[in-house]
N, C-alpha and C. Protein backbone atom coordinates (compact mmCIF):
# COMPACT_ATOMS: atom_id res chain seq x y z
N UNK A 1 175.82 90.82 169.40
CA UNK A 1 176.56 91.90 168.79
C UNK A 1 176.44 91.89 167.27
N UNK A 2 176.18 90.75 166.55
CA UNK A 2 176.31 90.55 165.38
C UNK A 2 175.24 91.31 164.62
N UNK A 3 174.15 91.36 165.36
CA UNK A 3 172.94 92.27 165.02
C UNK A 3 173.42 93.62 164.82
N UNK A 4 174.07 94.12 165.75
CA UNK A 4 174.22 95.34 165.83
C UNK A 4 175.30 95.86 164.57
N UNK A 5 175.92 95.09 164.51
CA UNK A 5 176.96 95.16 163.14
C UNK A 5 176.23 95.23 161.69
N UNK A 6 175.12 94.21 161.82
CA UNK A 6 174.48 93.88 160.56
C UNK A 6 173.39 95.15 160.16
N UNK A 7 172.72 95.91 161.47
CA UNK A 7 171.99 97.63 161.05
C UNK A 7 173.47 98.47 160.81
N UNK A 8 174.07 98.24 161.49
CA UNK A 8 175.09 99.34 161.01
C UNK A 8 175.46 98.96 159.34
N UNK A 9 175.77 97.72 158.64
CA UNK A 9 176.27 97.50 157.29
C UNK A 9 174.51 98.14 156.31
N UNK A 10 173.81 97.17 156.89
CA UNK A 10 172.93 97.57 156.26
C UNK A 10 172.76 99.61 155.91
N UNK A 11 172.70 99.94 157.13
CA UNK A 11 172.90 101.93 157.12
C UNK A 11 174.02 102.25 156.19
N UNK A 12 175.03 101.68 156.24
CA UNK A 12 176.28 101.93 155.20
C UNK A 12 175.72 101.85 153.93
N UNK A 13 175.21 100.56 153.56
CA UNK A 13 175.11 100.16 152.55
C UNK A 13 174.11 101.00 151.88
N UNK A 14 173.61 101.98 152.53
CA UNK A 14 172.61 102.76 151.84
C UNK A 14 173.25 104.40 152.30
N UNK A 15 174.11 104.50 152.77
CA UNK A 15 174.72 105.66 152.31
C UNK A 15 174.36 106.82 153.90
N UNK A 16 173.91 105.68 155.06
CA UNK A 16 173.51 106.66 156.02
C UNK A 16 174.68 106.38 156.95
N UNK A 17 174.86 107.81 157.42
CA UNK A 17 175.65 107.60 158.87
C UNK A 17 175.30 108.23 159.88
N UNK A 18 175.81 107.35 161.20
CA UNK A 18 175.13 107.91 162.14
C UNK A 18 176.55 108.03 163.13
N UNK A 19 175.77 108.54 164.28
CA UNK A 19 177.13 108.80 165.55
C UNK A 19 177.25 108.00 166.12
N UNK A 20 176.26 107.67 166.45
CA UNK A 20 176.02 106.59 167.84
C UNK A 20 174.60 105.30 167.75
N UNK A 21 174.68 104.47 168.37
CA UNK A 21 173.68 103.49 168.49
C UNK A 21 172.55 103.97 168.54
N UNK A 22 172.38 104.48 169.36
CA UNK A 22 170.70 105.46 169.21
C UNK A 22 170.47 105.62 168.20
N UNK A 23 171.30 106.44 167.27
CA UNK A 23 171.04 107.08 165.81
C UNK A 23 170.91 105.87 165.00
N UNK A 24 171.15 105.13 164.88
CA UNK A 24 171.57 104.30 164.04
C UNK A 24 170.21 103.37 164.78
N UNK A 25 170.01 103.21 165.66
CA UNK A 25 168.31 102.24 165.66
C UNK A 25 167.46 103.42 165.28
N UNK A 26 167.10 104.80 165.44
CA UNK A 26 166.18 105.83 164.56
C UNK A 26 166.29 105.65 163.36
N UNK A 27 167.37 105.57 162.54
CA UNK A 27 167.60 105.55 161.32
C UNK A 27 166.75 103.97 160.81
N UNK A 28 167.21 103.34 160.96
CA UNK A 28 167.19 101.84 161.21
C UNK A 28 165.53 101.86 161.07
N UNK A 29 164.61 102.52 162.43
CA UNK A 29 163.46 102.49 162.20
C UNK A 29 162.53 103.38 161.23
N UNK A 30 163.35 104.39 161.23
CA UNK A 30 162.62 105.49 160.15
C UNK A 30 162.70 104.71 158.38
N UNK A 31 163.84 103.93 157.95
CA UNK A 31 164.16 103.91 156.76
C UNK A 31 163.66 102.07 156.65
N UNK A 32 163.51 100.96 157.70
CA UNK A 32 162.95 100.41 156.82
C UNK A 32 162.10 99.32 158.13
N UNK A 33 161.71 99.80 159.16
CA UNK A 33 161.03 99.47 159.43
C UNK A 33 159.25 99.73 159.15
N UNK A 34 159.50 101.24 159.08
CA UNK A 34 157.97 102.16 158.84
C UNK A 34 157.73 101.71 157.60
N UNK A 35 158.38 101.84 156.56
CA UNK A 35 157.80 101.49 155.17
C UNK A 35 157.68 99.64 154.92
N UNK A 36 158.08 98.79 156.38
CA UNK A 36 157.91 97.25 156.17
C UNK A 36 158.86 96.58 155.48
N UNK A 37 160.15 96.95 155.31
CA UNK A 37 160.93 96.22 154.78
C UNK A 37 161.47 95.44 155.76
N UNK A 38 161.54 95.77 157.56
CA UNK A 38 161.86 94.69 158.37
C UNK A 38 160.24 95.09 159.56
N UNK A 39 160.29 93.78 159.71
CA UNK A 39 158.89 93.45 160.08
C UNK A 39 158.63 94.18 161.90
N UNK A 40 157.53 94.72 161.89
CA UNK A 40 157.50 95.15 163.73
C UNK A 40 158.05 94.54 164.49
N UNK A 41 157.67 93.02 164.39
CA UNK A 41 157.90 91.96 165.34
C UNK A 41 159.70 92.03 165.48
N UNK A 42 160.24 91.90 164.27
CA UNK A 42 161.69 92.27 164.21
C UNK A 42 162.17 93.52 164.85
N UNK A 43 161.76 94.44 164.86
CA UNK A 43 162.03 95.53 165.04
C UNK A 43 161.86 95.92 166.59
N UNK A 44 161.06 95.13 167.20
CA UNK A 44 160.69 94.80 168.40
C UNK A 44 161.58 94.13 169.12
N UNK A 45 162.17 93.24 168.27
CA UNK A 45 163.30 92.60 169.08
C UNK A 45 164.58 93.15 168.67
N UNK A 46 164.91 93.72 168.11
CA UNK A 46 166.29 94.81 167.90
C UNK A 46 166.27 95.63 169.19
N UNK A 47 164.91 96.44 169.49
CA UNK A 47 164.75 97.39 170.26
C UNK A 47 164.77 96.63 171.80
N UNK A 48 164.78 95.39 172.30
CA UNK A 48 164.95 94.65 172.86
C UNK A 48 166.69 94.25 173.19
N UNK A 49 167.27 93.13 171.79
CA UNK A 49 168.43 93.60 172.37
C UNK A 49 169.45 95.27 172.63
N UNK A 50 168.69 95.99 171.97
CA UNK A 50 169.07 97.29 172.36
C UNK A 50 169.38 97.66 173.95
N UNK A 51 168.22 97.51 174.34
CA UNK A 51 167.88 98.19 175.73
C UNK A 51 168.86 97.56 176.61
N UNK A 52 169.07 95.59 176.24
CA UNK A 52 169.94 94.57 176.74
C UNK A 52 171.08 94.64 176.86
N UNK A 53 171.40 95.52 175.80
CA UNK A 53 173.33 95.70 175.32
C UNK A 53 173.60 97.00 175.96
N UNK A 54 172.23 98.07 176.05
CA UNK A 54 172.18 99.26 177.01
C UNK A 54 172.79 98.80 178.27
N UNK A 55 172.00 97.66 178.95
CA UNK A 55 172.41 97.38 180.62
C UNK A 55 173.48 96.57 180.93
N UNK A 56 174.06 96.08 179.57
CA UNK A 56 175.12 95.16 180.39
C UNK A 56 176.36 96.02 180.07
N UNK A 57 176.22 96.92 179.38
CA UNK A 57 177.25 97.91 178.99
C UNK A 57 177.27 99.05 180.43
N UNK A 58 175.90 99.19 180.82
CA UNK A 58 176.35 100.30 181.79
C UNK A 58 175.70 100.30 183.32
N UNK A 59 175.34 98.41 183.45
CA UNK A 59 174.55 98.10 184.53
C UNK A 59 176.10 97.36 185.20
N UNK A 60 176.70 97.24 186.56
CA UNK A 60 177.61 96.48 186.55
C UNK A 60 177.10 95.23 186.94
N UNK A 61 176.11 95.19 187.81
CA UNK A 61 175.57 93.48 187.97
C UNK A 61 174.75 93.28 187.21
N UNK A 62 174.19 93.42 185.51
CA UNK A 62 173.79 92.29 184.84
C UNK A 62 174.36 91.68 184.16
N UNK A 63 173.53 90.97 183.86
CA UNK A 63 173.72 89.47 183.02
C UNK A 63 172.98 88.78 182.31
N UNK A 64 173.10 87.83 181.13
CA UNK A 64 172.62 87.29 180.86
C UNK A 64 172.70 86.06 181.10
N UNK A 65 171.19 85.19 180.91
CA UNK A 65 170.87 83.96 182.05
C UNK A 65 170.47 83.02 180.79
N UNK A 66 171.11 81.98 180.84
CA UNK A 66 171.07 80.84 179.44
C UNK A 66 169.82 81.08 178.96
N UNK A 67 168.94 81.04 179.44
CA UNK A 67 167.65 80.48 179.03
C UNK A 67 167.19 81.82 178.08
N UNK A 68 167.88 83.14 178.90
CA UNK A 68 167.45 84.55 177.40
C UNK A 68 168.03 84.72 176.84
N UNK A 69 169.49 84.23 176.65
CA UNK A 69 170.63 84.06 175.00
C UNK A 69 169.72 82.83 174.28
N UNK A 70 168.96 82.17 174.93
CA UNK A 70 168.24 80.86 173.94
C UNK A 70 167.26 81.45 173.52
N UNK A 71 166.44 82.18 174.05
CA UNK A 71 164.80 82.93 173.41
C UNK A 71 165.66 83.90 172.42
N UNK A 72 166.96 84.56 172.55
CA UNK A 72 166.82 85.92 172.01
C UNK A 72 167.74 85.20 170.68
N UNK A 73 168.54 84.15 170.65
CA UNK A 73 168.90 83.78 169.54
C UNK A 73 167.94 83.07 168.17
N UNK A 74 167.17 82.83 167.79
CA UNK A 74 166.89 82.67 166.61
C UNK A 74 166.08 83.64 166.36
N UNK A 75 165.24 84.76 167.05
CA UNK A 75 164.90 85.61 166.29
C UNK A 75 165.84 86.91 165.75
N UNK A 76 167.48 86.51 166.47
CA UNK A 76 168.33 87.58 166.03
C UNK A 76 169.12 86.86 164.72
N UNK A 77 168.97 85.53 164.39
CA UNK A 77 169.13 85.18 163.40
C UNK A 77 168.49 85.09 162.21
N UNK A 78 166.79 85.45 162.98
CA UNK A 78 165.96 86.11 161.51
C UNK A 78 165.98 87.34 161.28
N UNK A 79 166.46 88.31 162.12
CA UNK A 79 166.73 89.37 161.89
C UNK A 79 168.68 89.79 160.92
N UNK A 80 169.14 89.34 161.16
CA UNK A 80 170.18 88.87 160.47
C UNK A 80 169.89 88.17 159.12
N UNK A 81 169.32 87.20 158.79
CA UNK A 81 168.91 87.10 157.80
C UNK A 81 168.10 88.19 156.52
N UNK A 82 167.50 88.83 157.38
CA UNK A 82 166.53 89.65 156.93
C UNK A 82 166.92 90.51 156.12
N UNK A 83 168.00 91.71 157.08
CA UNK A 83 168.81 92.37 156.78
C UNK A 83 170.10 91.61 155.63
N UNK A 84 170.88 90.62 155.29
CA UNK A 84 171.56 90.17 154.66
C UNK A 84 170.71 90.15 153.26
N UNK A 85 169.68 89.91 153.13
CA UNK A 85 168.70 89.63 151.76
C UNK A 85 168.43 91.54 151.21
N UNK A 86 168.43 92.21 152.16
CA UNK A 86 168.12 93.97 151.96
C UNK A 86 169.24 94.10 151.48
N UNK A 87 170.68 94.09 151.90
CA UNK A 87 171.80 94.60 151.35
C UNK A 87 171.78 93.88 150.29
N UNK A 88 171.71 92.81 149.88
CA UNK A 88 171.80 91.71 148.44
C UNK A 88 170.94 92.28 147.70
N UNK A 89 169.90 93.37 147.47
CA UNK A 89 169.01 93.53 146.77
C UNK A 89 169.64 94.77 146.24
């Protein structure tokens, strides 16, 4: 979730608003993925836990299984990072 908080500050912090999650990963990709300020590979995995937070929000039997909160945590902490150094600038 913390990801998802950290595109939303980051969008604030530059003066965009959006409605909804959707909008806010378009925005997200239009404003600083395309021009490389957060990297594909990052952006790849946003769009990842996206789809993830999509199904457990509106799938009733999923879940997440230890072993993909362990793959999906340190690259959501370089993505978190990433974004924290953009708003500081």
């Amino acid at each position: 979730m913390l990801v998802f908080y950290a595109v939303g500050a980051l969008l604030i912090k530059n003066g965009i608003k959006t409605a909804s999650h959707s909008g806010a990963r378009q925005k997200f990709g239009q404003l600083f993925v395309v021009n490389g300020k957060i990297s594909r590979e990052l952006a790849k995995h946003y769009t990842e836990l996206f789809e993830k937070r999509n199904k457990g929000d509106y799938n009733d039997f999923f879940d997440f299984d230890k072993e993909t909160v362990l793959r999906l945590l340190p690259p959501s902490q370089e993505l978190i990072n990433r974004i924290e150094e953009l708003i500081e600038e």
